[in-house]
C-alpha atoms as a PDB file:
ATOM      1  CA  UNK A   1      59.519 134.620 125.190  1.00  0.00           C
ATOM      2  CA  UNK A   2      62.375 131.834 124.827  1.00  0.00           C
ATOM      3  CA  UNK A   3      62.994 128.814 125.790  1.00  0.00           C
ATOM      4  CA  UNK A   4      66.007 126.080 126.432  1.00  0.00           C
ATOM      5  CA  UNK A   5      65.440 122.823 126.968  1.00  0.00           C
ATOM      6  CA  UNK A   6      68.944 120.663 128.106  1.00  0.00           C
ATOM      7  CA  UNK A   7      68.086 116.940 128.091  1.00  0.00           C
ATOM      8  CA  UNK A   8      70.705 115.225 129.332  1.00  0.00           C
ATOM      9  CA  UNK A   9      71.001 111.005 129.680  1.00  0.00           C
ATOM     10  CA  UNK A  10      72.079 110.248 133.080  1.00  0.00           C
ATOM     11  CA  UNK A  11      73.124 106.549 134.135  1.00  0.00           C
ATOM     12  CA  UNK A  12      71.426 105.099 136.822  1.00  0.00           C
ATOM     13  CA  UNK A  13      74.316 105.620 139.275  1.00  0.00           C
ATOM     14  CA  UNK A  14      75.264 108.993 138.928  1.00  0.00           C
ATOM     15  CA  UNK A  15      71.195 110.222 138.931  1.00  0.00           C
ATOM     16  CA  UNK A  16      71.892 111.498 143.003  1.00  0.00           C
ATOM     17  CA  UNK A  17      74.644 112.847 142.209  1.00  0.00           C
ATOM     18  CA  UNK A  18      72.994 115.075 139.126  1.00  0.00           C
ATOM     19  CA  UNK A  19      70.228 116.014 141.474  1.00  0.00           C
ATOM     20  CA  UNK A  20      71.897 117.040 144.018  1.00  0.00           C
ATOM     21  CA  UNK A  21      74.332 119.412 142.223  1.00  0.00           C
ATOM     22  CA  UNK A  22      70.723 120.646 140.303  1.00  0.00           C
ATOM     23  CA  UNK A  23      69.020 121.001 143.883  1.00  0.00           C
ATOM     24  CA  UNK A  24      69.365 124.866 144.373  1.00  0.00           C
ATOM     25  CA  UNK A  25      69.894 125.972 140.393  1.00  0.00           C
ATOM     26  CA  UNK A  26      66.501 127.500 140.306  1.00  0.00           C
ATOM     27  CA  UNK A  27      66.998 129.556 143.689  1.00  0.00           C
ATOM     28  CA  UNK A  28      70.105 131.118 142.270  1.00  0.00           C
ATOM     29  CA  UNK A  29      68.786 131.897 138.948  1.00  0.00           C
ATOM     30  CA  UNK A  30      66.118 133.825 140.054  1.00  0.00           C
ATOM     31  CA  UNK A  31      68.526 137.240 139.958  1.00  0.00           C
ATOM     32  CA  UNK A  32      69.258 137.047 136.470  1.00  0.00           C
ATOM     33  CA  UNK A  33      67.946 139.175 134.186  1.00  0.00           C
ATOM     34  CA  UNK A  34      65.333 138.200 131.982  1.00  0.00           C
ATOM     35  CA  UNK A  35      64.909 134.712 133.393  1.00  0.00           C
ATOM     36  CA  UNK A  36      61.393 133.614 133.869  1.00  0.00           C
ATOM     37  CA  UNK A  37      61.389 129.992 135.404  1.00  0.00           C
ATOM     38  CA  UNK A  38      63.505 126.908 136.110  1.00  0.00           C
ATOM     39  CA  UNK A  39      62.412 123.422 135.563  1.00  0.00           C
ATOM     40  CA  UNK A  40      64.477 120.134 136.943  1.00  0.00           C
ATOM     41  CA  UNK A  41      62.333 117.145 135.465  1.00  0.00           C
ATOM     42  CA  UNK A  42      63.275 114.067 136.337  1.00  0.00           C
ATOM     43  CA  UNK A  43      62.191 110.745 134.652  1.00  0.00           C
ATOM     44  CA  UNK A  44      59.414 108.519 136.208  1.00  0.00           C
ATOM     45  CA  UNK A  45      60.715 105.970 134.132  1.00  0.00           C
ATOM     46  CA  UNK A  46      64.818 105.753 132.413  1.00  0.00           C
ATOM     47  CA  UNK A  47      67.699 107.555 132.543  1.00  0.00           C
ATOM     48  CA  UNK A  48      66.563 110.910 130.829  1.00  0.00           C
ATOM     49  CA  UNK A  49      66.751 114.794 132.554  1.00  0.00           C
ATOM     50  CA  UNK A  50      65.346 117.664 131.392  1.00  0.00           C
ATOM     51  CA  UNK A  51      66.613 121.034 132.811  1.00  0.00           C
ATOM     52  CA  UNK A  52      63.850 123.702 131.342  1.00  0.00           C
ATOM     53  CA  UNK A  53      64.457 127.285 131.324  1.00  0.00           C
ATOM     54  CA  UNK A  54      62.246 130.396 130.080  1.00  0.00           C
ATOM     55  CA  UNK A  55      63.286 133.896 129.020  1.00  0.00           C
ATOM     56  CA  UNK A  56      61.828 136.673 128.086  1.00  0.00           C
ATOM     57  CA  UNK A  57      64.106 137.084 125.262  1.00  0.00           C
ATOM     58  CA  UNK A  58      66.646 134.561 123.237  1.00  0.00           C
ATOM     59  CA  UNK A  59      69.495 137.660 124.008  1.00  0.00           C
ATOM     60  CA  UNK A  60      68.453 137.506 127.711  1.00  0.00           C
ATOM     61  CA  UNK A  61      69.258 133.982 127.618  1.00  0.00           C
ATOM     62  CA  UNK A  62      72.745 134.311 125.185  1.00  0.00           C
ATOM     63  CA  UNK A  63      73.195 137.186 127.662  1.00  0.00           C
ATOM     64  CA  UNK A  64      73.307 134.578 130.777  1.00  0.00           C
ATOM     65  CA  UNK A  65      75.598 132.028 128.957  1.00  0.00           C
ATOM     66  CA  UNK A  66      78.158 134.407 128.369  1.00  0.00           C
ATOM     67  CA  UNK A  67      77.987 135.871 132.014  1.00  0.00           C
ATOM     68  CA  UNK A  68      80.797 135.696 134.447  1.00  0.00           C
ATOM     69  CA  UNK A  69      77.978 134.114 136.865  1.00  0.00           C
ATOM     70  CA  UNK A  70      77.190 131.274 133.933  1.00  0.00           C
ATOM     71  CA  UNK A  71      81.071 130.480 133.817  1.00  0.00           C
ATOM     72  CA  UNK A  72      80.934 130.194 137.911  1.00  0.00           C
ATOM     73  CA  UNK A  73      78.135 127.925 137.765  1.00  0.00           C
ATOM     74  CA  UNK A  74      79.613 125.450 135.286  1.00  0.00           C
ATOM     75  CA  UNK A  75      83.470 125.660 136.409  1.00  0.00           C
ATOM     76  CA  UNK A  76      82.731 122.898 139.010  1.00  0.00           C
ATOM     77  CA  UNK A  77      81.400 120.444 136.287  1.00  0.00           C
ATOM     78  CA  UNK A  78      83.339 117.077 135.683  1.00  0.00           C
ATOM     79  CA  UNK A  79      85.097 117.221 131.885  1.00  0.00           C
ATOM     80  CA  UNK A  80      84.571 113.132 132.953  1.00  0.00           C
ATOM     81  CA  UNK A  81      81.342 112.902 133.516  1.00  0.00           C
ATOM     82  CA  UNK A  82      78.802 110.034 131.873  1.00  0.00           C
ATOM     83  CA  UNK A  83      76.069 112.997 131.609  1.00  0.00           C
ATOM     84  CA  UNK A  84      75.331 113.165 127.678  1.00  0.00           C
ATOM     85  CA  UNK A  85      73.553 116.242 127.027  1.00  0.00           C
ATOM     86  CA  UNK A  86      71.312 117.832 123.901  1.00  0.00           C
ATOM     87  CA  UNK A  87      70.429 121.715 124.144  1.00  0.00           C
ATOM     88  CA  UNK A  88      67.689 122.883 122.287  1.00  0.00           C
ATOM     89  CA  UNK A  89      65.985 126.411 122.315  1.00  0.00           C
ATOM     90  CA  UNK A  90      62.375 127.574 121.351  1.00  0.00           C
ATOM     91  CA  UNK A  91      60.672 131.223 120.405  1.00  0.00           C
ATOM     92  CA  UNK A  92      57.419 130.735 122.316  1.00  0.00           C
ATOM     93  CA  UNK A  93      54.677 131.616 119.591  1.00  0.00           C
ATOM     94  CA  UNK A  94      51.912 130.780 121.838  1.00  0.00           C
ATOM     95  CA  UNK A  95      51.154 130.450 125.456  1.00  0.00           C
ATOM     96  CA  UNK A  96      48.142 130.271 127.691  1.00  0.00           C
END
């Protein structure tokens, strides 16, 4: 199993906007192959997002953001935008 975690540091007034265009993301992922789940946290407290996603493999995962249907889902995103964003990824060496 993999994992990617995306935190991403959103200022306070474009937090709507960020959740709104995250809304639906786990309703369209659910057709891609080898995805497992889709997580939207958002902070009880501060500015800080995390967008969780689990795999069954880390080349499931590579597979989807190289896809045609990754590129689709990004081309609408803002090369402006105040969202700063970290990406990390995880082999799952235990789980319950």
């Amino acid at each position: 199993m993999y994992v990617s975690m995306n935190r991403l540091t959103v200022p306070s007034d474009y937090q709507a906007h960020l959740e709104k265009a995250f809304s639906e993301s786990g309703e369209r992922m659910k057709n891609v192959p080898g995805f497992l789940e889709f997580l939207f946290l958002a902070p009880t407290q501060g500015d800080e997002y995390t967008v969780f996603t689990k795999w069954e493999s880390e080349q499931d995962f590579l597979n989807w953001t190289q896809s045609e249907a990754f590129k689709r889902s990004h081309a609408g995103s803002n090369p402006n935008s105040p969202v700063k964003s970290e990406l990390r990824t995880y082999q799952v060496k235990a789980s319950s």
